[in-house]
Protein backbone atom coordinates (compact mmCIF):
# COMPACT_ATOMS: atom_id res chain seq x y z
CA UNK A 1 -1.28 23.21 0.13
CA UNK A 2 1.47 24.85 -2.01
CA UNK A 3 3.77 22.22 -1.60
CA UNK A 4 1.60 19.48 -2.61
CA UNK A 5 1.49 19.24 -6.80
CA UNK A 6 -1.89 20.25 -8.89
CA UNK A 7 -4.37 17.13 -8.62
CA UNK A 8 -6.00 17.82 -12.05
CA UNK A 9 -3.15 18.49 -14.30
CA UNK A 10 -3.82 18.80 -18.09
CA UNK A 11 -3.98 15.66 -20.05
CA UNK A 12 -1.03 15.02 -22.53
CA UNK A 13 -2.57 14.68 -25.67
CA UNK A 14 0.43 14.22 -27.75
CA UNK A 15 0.45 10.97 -30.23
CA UNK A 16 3.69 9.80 -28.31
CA UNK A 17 1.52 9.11 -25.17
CA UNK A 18 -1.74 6.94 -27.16
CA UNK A 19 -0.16 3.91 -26.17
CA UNK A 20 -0.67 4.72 -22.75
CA UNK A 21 -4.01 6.16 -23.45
CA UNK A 22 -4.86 2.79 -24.54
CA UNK A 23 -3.65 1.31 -21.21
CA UNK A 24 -5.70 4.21 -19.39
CA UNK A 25 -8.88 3.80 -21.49
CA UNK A 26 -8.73 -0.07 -20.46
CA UNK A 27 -8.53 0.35 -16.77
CA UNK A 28 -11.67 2.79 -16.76
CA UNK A 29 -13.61 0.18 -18.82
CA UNK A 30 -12.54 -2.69 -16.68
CA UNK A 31 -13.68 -0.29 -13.49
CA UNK A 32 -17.29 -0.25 -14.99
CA UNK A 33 -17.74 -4.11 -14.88
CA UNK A 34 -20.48 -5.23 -12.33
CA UNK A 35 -18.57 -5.76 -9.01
CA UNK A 36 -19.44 -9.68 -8.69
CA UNK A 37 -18.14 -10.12 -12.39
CA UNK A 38 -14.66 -8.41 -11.55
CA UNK A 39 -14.21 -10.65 -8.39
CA UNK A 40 -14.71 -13.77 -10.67
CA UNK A 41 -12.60 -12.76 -13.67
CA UNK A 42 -10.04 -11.35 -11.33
CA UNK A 43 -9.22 -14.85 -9.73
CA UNK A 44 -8.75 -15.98 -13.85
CA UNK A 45 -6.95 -13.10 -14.23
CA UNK A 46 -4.50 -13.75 -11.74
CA UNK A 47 -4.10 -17.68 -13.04
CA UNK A 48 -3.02 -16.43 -15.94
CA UNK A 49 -0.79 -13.86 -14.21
CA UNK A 50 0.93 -17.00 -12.23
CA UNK A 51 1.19 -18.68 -15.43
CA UNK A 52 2.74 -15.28 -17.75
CA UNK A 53 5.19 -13.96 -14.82
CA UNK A 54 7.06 -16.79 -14.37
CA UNK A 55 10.12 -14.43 -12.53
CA UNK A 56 7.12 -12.63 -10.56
CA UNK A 57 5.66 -16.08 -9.66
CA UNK A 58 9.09 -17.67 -8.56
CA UNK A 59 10.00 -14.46 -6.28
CA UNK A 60 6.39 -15.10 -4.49
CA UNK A 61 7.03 -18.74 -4.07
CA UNK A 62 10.68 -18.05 -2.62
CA UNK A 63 9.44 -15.06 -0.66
CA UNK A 64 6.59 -17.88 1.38
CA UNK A 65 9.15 -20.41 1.51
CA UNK A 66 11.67 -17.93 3.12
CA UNK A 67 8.40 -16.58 5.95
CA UNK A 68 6.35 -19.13 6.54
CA UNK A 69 8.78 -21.94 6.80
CA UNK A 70 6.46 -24.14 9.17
CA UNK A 71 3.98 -24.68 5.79
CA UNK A 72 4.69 -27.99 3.46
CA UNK A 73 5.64 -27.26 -0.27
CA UNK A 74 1.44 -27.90 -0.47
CA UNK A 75 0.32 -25.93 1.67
CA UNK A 76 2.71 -22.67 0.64
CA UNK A 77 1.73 -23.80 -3.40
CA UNK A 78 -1.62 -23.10 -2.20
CA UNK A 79 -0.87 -19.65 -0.80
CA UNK A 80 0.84 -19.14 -3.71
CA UNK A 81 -2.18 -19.73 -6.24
CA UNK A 82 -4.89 -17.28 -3.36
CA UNK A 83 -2.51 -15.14 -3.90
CA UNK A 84 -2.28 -14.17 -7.63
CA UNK A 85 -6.06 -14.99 -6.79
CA UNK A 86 -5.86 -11.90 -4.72
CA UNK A 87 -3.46 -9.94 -7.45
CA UNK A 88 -6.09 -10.15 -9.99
CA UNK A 89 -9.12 -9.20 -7.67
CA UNK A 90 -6.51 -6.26 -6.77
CA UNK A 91 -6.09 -5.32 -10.07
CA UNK A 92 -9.59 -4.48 -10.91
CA UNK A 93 -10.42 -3.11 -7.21
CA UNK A 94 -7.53 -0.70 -8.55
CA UNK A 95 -9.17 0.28 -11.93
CA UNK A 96 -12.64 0.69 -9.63
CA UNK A 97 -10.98 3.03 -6.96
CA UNK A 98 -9.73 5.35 -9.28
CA UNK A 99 -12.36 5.32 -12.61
CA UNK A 100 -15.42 3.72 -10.92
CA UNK A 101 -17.88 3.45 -8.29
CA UNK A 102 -16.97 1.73 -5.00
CA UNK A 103 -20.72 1.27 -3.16
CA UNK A 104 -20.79 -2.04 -4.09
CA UNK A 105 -17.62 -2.48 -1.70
CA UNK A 106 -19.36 -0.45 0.92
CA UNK A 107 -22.09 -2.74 1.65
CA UNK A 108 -21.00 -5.16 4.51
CA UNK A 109 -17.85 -2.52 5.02
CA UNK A 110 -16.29 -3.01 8.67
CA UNK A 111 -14.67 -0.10 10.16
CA UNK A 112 -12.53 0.16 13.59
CA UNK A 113 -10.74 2.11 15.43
CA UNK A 114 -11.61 5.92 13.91
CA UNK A 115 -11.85 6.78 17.16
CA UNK A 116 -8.09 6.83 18.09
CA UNK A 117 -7.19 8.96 15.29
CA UNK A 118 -9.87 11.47 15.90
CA UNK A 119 -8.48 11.87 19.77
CA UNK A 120 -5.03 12.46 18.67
CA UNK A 121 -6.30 14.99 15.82
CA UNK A 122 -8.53 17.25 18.85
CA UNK A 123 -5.20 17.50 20.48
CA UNK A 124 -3.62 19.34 17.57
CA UNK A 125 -1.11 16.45 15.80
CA UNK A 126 -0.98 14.84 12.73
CA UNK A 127 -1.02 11.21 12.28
CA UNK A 128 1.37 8.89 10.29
CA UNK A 129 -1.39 6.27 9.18
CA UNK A 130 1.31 3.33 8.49
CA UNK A 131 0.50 0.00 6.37
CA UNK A 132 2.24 -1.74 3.60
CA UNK A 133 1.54 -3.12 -0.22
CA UNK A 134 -1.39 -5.67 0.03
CA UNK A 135 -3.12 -5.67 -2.81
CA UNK A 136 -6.03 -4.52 -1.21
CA UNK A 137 -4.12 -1.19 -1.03
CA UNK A 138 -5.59 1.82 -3.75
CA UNK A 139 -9.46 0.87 -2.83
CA UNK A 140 -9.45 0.45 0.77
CA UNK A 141 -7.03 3.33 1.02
CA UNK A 142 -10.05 5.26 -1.35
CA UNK A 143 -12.34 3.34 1.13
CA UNK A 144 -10.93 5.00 4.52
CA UNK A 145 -11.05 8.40 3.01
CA UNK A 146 -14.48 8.64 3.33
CA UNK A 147 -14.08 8.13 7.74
CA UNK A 148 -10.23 10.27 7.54
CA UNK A 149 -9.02 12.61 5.17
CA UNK A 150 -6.16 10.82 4.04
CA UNK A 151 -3.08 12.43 1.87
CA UNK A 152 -0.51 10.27 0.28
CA UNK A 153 2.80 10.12 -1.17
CA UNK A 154 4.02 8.74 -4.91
CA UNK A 155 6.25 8.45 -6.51
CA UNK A 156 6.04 10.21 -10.14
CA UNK A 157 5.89 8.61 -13.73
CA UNK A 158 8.12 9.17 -16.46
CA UNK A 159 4.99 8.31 -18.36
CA UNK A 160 3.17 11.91 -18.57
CA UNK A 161 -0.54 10.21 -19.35
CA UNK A 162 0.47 7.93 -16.44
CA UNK A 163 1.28 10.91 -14.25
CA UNK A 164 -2.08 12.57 -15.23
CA UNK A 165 -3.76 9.30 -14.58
CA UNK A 166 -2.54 8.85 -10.92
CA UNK A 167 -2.83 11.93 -9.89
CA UNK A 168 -6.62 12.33 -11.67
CA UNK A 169 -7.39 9.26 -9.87
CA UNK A 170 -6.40 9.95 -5.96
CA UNK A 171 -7.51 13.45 -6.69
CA UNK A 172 -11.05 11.51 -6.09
CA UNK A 173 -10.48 10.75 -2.84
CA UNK A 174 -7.01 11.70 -1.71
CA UNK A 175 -6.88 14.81 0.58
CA UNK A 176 -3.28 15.65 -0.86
CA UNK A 177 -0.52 14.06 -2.70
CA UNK A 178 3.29 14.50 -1.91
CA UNK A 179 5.66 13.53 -4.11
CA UNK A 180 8.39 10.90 -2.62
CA UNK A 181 10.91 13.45 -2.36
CA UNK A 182 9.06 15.97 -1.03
CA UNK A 183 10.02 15.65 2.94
CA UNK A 184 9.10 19.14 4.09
CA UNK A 185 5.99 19.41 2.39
CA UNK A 186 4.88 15.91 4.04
CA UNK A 187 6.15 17.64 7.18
CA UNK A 188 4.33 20.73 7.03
CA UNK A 189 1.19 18.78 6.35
CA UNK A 190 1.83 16.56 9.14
CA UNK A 191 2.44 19.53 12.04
CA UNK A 192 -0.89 21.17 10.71
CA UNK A 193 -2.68 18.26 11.91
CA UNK A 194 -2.74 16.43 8.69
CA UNK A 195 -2.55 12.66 7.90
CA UNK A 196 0.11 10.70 5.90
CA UNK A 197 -1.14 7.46 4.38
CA UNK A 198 2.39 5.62 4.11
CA UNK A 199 3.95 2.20 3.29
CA UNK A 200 7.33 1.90 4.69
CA UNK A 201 7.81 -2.00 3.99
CA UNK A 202 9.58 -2.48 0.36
CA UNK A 203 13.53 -2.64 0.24
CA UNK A 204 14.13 1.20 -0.99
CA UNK A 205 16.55 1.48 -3.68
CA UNK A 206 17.49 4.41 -1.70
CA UNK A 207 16.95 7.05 1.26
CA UNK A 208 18.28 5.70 5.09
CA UNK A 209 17.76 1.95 5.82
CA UNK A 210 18.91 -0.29 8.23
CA UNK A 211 17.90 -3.79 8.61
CA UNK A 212 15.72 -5.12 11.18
CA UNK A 213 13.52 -8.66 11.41
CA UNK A 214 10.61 -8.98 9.18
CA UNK A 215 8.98 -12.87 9.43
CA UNK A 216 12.38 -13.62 11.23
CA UNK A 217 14.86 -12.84 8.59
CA UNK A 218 16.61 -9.49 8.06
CA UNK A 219 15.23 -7.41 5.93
CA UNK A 220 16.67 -3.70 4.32
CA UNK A 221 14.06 -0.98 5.52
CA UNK A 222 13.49 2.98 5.42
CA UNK A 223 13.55 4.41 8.70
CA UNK A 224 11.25 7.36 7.43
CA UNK A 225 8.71 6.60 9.56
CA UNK A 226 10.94 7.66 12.96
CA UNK A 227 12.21 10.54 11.10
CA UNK A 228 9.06 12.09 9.98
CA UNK A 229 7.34 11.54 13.52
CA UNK A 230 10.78 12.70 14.97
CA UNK A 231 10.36 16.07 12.11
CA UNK A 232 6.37 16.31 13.01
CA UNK A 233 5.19 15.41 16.03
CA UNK A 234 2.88 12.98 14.51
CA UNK A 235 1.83 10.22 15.80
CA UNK A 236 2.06 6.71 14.06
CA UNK A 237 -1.05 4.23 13.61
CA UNK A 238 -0.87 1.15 12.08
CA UNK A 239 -3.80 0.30 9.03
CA UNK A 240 -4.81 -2.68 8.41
CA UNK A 241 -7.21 -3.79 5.58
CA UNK A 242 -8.35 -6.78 4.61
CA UNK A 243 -10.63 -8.33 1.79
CA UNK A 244 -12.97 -10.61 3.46
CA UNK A 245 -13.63 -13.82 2.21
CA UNK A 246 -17.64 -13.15 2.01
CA UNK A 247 -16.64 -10.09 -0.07
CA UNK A 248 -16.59 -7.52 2.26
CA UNK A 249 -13.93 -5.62 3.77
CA UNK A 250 -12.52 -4.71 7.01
CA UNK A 251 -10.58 -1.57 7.76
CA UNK A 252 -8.82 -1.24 11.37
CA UNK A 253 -6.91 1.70 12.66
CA UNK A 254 -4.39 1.26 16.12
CA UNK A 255 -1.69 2.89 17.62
CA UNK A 256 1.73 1.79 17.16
CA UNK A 257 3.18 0.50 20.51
CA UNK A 258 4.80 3.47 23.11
CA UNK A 259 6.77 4.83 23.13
CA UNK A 260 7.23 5.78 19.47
CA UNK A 261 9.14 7.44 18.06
CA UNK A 262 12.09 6.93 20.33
CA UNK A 263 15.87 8.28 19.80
CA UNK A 264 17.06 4.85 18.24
CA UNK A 265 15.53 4.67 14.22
CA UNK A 266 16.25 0.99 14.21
CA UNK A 267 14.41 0.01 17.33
CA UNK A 268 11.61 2.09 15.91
CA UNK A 269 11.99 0.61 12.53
CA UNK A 270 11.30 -2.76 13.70
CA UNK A 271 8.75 -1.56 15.53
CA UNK A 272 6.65 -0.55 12.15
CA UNK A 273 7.88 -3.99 10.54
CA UNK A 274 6.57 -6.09 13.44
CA UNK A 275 3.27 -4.04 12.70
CA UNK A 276 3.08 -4.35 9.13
CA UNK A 277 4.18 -8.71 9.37
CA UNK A 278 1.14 -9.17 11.87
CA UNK A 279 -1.19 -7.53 9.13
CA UNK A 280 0.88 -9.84 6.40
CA UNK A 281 0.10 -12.88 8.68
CA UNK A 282 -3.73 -11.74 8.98
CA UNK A 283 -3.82 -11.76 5.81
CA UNK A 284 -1.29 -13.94 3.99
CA UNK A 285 -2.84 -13.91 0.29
CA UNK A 286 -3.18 -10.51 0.20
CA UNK A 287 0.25 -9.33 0.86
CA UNK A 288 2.09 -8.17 -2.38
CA UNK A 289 4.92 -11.21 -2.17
CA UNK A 290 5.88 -10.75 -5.85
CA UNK A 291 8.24 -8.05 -4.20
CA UNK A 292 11.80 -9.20 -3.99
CA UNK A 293 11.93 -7.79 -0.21
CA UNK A 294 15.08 -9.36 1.21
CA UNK A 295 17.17 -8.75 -2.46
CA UNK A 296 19.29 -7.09 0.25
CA UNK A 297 21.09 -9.02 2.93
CA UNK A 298 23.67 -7.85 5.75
CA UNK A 299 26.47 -10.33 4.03
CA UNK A 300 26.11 -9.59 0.23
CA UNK A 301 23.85 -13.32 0.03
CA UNK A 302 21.31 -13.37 -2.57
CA UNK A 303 18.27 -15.03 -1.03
CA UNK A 304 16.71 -15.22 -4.75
């Protein structure tokens, strides 16, 4: 697709970019550890993450205090610690979905609900396949691409050996990759029948937003979703993926609620939240809370 940028650009060899090289060369070693090793070093990983991003760890603890209000300060502290748990497993199920092999992950893999995109593909229309950051996101995304052929969006790095590296690494999988900006391309794909891996749920820095609830408070959110399926004619599943606590994983595809989209962006933005907080709440360790998502509040307050 012409509008979609080369997935196997040239490496930037250049000594300005080694440091990043080292970084790189890291991640591809780390993705050739035996799978039961990376599960155990990624919960120590992710203690000492708790422990090193103090900020990052005091967002996470606001972020559970602000959604799941009915938890004591135990019970969230808890939640807290599964989830850097989860951070550092996500780390290295990163590393493995882009540099290594993922049939360890395959064995005891749960899939549901192919079925519904497949109908609305035979009748000619794209599909907005909708989810948000879990940490579980980059390998089951690479995961589900081998039931759907998924295309995403990213957003690209200042950091050329970065760039090369993301888009070397979803070229293994991804069917395409769009560029944030890159609206009419996504669009195009989307009316050919194509589908649009997308998370809609962090506050944008900008693009349209209103707010709408998410785990009861008001939170700033892009009503792209409504405008691409507006722009498309796609229609809009929700994904949701979990890591299992035996090790396995679960994918499940389902169609957003109808009517959707309707004329009103908000009431269709809320929609998508309301889908995205009932995977959070499946889920609750897996959810990226580290993200300041309600930095943004209708009367200026900072919640942080």
């Amino acid at each position: 697709m012409s509008s979609a940028p080369p997935l196997r650009p040239r490496p930037p060899l250049a000594p300005r970019h080694w440091p990043a090289w080292i970084g790189i060369g890291l991640m591809a070693l780390a993705a050739r550890i035996p799978w039961p090793l990376q599960r155990a070093l990624g919960r120590g990983l992710g203690n000492a993450l708790r422990i090193a991003l103090a900020s990052r760890r005091r967002v996470a603890a606001r972020n559970l205090e602000l959604c799941f209000p009915e938890l004591d300060a135990p019970a969230r502290d808890a939640l807290l610690r599964r989830h850097f748990h989860a951070l550092g497993i996500g780390l290295f199920e990163f590393a493995r979905a882009w540099w290594g092999s993922i049939a360890p992950l395959q064995r005891g893999l749960i899939v549901e609900g192919v079925e519904h995109v497949e109908a609305v593909r035979a009748a000619g229309r794209g599909v907005i396949v909708v989810s948000g950051h879990f940490t579980t996101l980059e390998v089951c995304g690479r995961l589900m691409c081998d039931y759907v052929p998924l295309a995403g969006m990213y957003r690209p790095h200042s950091e050329a050996a970065m760039e090369w590296a993301v888009r070397r690494g979803r070229a293994r999988y991804a069917a395409a990759m769009f560029p944030k900006r890159d609206v009419r391309g996504v669009v195009r794909h989307l009316k050919r029948g194509g589908l649009l891996w997308y998370a809609p749920d962090q506050d944008p820095s900008g693009g349209d937003a209103v707010y709408v609830p998410f785990f009861g408070r008001a939170a700033h959110s892009l009503t792209s979703t409504h405008s691409l399926a507006r722009l498309s004619g796609a229609a809009v599943m929700f994904y949701r993926h979990v890591r299992r606590d035996d090790g396995g994983y679960t994918l499940t595809l389902s169609p957003a609620p109808e009517p959707y989209p309707t004329s009103d962006a908000t009431v269709d933005t809320a929609t998508v939240m309301a889908g995205i907080e009932n995977m959070a709440r499946a889920a609750p360790d897996q959810y990226l809370w580290i993200h300041r998502r309600f930095k943004r509040q209708p009367d200026g307050e900072s919640l942080y």
